[in-house]
PDB file of N, CA and C in Angstrom:
ATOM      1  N   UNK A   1     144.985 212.485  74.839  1.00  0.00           N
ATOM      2  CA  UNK A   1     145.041 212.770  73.437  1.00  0.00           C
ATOM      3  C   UNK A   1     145.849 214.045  73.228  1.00  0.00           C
ATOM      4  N   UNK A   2     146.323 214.178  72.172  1.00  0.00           N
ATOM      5  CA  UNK A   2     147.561 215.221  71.874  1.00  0.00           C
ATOM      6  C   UNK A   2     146.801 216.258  71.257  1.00  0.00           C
ATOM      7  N   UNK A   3     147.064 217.344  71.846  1.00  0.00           N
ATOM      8  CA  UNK A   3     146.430 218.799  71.536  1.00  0.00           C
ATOM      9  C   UNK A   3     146.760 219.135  69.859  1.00  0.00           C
ATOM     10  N   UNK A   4     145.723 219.639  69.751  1.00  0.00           N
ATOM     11  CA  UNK A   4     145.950 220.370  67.844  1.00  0.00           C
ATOM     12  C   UNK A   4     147.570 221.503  68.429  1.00  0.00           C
ATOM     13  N   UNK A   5     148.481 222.029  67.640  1.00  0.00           N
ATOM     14  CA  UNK A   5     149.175 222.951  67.754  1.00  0.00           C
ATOM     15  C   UNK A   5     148.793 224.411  67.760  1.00  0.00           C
ATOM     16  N   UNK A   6     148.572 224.900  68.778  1.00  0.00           N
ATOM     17  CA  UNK A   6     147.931 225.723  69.246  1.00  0.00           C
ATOM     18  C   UNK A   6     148.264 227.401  68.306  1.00  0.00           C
ATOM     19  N   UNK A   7     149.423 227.211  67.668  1.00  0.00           N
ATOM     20  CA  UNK A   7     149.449 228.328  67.044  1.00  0.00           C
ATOM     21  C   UNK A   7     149.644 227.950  65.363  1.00  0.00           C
ATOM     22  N   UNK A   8     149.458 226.702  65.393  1.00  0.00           N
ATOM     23  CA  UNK A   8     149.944 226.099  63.704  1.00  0.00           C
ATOM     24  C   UNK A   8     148.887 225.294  62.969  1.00  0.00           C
ATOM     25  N   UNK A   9     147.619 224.678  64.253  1.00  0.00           N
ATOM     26  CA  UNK A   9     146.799 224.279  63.292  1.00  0.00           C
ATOM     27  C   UNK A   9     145.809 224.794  62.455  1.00  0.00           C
ATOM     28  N   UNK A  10     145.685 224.372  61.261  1.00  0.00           N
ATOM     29  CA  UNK A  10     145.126 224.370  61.015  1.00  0.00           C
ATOM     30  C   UNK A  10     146.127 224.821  59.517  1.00  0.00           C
ATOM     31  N   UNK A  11     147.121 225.637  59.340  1.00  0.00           N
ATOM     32  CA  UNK A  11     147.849 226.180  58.505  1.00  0.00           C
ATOM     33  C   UNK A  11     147.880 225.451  57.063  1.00  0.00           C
ATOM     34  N   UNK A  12     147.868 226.916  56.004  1.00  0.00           N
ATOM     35  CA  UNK A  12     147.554 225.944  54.741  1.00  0.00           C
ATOM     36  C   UNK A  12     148.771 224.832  54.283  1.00  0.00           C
ATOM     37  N   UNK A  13     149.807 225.303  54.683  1.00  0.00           N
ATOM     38  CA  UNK A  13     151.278 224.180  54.400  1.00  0.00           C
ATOM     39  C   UNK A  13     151.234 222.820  55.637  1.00  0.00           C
ATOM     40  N   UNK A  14     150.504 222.724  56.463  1.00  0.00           N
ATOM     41  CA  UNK A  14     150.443 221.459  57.477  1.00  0.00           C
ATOM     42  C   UNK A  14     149.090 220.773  57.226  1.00  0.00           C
ATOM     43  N   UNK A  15     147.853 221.896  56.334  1.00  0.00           N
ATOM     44  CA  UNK A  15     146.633 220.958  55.982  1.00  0.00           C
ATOM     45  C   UNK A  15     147.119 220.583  54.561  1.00  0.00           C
ATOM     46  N   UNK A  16     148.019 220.773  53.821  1.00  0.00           N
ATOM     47  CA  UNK A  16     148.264 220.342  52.789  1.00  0.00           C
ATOM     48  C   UNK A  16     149.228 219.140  52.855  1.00  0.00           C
ATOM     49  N   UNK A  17     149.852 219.399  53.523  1.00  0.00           N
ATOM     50  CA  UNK A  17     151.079 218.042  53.796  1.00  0.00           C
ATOM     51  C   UNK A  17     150.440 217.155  54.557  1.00  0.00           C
ATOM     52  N   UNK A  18     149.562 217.155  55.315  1.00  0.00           N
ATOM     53  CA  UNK A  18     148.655 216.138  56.088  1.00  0.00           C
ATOM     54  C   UNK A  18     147.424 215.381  54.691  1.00  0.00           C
ATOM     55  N   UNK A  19     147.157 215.786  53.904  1.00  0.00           N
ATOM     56  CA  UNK A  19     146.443 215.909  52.442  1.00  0.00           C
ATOM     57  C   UNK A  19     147.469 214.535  52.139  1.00  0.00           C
ATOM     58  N   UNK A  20     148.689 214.880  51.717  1.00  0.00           N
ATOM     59  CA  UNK A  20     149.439 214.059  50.791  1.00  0.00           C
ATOM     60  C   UNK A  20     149.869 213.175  51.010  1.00  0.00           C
ATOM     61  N   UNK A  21     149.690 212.932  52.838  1.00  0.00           N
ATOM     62  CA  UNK A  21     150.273 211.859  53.180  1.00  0.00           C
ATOM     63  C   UNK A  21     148.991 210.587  52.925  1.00  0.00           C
ATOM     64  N   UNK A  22     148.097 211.347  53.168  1.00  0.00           N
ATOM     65  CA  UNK A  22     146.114 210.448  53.448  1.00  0.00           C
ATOM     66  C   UNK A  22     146.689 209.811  52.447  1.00  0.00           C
ATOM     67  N   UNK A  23     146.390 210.910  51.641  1.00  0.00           N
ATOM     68  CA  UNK A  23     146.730 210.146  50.120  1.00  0.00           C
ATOM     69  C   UNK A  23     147.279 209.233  49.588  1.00  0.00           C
ATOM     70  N   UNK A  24     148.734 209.449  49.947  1.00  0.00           N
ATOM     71  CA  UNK A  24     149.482 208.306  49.623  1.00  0.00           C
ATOM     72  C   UNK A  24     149.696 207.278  50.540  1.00  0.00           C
ATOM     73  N   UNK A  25     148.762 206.920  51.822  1.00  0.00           N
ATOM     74  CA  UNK A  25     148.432 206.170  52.435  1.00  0.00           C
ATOM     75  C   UNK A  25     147.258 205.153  51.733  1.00  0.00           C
ATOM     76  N   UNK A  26     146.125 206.043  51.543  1.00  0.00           N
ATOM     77  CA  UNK A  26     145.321 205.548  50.880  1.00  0.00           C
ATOM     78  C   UNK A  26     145.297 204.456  49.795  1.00  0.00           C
ATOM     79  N   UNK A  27     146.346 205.162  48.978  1.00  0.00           N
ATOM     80  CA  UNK A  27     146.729 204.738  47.692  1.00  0.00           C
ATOM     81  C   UNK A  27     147.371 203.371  47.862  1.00  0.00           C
ATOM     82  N   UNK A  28     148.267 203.151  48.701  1.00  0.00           N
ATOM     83  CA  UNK A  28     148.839 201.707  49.225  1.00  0.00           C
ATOM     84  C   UNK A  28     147.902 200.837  50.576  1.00  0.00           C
ATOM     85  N   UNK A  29     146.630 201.337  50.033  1.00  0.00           N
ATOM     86  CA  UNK A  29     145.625 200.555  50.919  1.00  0.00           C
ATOM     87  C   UNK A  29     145.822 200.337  52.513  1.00  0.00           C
ATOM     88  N   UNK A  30     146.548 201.366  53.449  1.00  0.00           N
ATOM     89  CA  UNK A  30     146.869 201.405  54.291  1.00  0.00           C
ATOM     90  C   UNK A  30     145.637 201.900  55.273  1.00  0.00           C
ATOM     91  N   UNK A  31     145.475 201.258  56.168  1.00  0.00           N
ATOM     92  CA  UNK A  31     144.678 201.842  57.058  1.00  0.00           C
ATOM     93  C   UNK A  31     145.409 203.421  58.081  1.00  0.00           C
ATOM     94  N   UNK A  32     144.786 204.027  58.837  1.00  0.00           N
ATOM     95  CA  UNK A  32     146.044 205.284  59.709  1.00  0.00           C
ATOM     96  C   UNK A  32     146.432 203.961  60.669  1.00  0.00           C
ATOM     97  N   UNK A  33     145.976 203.414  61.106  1.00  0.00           N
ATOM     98  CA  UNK A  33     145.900 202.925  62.188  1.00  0.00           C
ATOM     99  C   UNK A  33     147.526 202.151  61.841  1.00  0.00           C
ATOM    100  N   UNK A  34     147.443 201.156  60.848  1.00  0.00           N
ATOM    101  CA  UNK A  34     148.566 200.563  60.193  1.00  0.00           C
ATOM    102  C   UNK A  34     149.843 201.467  60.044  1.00  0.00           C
ATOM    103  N   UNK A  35     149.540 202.722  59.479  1.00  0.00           N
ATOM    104  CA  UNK A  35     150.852 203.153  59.495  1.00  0.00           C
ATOM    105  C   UNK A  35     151.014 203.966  60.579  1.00  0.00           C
ATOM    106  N   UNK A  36     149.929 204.369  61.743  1.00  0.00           N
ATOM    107  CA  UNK A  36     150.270 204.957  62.347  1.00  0.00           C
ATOM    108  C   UNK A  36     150.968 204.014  63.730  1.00  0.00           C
ATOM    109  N   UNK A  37     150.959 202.546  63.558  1.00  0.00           N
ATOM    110  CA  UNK A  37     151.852 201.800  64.064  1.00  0.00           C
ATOM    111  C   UNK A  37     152.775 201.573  63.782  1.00  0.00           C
ATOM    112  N   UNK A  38     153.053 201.185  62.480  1.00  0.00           N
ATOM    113  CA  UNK A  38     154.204 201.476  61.608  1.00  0.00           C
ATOM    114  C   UNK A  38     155.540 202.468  61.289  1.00  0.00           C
ATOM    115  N   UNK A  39     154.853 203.481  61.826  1.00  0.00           N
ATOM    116  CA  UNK A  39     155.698 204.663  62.205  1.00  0.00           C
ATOM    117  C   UNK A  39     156.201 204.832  63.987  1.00  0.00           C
ATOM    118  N   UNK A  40     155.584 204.028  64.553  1.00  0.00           N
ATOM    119  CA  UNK A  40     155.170 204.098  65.918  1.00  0.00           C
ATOM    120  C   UNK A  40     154.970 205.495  66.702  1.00  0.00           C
ATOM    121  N   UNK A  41     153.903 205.948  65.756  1.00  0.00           N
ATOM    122  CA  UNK A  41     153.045 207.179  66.121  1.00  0.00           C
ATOM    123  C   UNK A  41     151.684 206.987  66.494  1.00  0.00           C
ATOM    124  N   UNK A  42     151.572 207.935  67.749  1.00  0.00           N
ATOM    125  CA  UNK A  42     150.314 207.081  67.723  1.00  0.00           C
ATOM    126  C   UNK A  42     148.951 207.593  67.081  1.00  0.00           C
ATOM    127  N   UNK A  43     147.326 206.502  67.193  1.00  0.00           N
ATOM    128  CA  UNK A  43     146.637 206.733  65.581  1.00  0.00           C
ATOM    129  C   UNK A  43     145.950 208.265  65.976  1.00  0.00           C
ATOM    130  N   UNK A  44     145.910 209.020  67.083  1.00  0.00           N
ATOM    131  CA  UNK A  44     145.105 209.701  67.005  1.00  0.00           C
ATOM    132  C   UNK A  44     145.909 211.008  66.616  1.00  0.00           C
ATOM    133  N   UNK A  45     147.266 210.767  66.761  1.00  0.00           N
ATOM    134  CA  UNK A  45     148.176 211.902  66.544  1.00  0.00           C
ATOM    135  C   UNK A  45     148.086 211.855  65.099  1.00  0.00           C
ATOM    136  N   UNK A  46     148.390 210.828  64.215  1.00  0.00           N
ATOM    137  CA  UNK A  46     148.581 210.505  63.204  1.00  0.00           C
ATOM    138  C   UNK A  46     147.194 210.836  62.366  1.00  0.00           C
ATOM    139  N   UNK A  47     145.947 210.841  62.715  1.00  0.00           N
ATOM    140  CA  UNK A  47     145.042 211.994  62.120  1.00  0.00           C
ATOM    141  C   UNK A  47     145.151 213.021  62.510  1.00  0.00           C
ATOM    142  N   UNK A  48     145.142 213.747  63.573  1.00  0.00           N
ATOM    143  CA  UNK A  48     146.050 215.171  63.816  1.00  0.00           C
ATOM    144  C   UNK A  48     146.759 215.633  62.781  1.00  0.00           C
ATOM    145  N   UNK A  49     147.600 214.650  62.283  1.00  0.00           N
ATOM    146  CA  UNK A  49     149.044 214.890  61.231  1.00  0.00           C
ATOM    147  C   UNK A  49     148.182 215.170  60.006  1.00  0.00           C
ATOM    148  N   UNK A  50     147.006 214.094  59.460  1.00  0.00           N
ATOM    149  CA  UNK A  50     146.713 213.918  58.190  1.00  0.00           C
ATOM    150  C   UNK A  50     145.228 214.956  58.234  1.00  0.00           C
ATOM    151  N   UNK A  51     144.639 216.162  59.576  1.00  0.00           N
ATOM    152  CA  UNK A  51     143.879 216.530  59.125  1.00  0.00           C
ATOM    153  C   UNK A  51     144.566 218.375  59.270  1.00  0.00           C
ATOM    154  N   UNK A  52     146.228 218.141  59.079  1.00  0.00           N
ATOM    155  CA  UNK A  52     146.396 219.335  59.523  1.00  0.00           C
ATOM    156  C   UNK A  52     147.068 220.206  60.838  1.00  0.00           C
ATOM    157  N   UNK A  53     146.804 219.591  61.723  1.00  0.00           N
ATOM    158  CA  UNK A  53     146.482 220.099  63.465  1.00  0.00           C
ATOM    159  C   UNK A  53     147.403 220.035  64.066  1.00  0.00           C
ATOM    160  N   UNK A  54     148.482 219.237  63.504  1.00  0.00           N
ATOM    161  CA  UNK A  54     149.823 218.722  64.560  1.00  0.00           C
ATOM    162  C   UNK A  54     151.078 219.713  63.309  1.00  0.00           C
ATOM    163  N   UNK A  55     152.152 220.385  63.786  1.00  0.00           N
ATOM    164  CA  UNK A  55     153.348 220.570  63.535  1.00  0.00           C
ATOM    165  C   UNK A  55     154.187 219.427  63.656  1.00  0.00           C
ATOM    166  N   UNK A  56     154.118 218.402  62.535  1.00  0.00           N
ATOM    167  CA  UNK A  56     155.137 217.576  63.080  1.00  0.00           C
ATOM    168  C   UNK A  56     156.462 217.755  62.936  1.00  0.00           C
ATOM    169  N   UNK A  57     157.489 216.875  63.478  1.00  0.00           N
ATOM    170  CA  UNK A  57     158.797 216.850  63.617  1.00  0.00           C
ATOM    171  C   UNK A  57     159.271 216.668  62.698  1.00  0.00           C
ATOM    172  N   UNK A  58     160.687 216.889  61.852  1.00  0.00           N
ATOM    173  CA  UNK A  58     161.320 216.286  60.770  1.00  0.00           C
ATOM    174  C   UNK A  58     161.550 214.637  61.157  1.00  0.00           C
ATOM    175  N   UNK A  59     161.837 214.260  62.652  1.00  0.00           N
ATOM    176  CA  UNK A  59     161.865 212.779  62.657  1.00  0.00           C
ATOM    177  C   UNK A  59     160.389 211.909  62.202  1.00  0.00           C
ATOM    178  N   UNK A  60     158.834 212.555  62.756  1.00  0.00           N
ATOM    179  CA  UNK A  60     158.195 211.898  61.918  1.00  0.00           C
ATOM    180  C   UNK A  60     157.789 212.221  60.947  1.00  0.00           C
ATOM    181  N   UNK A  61     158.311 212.783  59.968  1.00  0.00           N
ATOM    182  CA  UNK A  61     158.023 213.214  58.307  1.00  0.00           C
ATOM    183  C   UNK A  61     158.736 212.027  58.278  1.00  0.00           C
ATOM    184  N   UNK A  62     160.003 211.881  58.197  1.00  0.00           N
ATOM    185  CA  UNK A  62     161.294 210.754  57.787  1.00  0.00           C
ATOM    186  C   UNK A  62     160.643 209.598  57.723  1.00  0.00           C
ATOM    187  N   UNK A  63     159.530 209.397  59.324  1.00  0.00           N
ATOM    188  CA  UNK A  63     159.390 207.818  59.868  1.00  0.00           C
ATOM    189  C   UNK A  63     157.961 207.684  58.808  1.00  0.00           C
ATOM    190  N   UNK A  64     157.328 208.508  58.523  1.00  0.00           N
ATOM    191  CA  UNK A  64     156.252 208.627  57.334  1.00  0.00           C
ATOM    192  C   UNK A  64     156.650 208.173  55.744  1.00  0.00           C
ATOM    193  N   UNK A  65     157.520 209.338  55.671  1.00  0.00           N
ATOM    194  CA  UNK A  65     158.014 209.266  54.326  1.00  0.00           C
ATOM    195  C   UNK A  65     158.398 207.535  54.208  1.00  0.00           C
ATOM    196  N   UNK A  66     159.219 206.936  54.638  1.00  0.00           N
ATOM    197  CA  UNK A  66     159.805 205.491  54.748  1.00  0.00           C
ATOM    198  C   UNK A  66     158.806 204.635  54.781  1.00  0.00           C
ATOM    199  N   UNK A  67     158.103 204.868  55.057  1.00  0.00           N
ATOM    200  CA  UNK A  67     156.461 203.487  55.146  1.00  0.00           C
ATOM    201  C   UNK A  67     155.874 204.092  53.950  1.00  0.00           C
ATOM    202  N   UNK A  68     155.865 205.327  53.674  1.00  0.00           N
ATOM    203  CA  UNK A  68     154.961 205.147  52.755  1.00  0.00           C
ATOM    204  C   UNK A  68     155.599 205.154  50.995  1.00  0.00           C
ATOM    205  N   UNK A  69     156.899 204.788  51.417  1.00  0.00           N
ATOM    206  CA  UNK A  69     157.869 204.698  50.544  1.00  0.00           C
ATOM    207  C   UNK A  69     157.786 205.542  49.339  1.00  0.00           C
ATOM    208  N   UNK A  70     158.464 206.765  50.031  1.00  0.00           N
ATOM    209  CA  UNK A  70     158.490 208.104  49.322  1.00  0.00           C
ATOM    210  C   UNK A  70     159.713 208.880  49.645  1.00  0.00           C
ATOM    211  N   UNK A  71     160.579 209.945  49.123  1.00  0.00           N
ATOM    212  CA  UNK A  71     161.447 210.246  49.592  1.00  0.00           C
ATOM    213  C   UNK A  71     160.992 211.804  50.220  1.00  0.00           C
ATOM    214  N   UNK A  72     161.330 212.328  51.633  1.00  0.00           N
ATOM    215  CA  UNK A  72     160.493 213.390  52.584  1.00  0.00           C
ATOM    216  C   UNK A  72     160.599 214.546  51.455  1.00  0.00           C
ATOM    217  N   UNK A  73     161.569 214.811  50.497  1.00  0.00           N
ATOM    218  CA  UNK A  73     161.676 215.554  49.484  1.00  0.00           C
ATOM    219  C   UNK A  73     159.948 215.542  48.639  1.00  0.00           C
ATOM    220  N   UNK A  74     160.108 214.330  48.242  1.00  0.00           N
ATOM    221  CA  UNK A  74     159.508 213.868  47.286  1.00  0.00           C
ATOM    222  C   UNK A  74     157.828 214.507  48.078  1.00  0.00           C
ATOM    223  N   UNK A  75     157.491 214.257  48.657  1.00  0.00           N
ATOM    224  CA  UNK A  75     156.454 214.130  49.746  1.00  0.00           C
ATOM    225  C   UNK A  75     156.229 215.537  49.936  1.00  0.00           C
ATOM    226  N   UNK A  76     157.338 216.719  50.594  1.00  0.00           N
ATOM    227  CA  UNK A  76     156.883 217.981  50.574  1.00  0.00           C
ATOM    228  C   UNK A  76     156.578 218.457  49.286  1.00  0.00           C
ATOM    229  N   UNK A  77     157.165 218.184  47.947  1.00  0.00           N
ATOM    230  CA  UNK A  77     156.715 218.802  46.646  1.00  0.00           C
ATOM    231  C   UNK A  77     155.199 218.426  46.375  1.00  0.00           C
ATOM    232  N   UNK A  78     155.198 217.371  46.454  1.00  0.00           N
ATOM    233  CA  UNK A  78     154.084 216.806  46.337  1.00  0.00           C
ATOM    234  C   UNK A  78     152.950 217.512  46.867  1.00  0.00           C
ATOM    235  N   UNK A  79     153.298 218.076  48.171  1.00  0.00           N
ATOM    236  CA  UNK A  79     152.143 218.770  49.051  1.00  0.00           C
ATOM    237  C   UNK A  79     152.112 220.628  48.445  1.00  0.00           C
ATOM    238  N   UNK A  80     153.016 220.668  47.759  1.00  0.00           N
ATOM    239  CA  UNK A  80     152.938 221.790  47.002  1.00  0.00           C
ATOM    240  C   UNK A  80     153.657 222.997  47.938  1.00  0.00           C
ATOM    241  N   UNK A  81     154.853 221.999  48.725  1.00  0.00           N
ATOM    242  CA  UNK A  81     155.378 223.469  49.408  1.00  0.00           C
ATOM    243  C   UNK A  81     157.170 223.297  49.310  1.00  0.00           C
TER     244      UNK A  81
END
């Protein structure tokens, strides 16, 4: 299993952007599991992502943003950063 980011989790701009994604996962009735195949990330990283804990990459913001059909723009405002 993939370690929290040892100097980034927990941070209010990565628990907030992990917030917006739940969300707009949620909202299109997605399970993590679903998009976290979908993205081909895997599911435990992919709550990592949505509780905060992981620094992710700009490649999986992109592979996020696209499933959850949002633009990565659109998605960081959203998270309020």
């Amino acid at each position: 299993m993939a370690r929290p980011s040892p100097k980034h989790a927990g941070a209010p701009a990565l628990v907030s952007l992990g917030e917006t994604i739940r969300s707009a996962r949620l909202s299109l009735g997605l399970s993590q599991e679903a998009l976290a195949n979908a993205t081909n990330i895997d599911r435990s990283y992919m709550g990592g992502i949505e509780r905060g804990e992981h620094n992710l990459t700009v490649m999986n913001l992109l592979k996020i943003a696209e499933q959850i059909g949002i633009k990565p723009s659109e998605l960081i405002e959203q998270a309020g950063l």
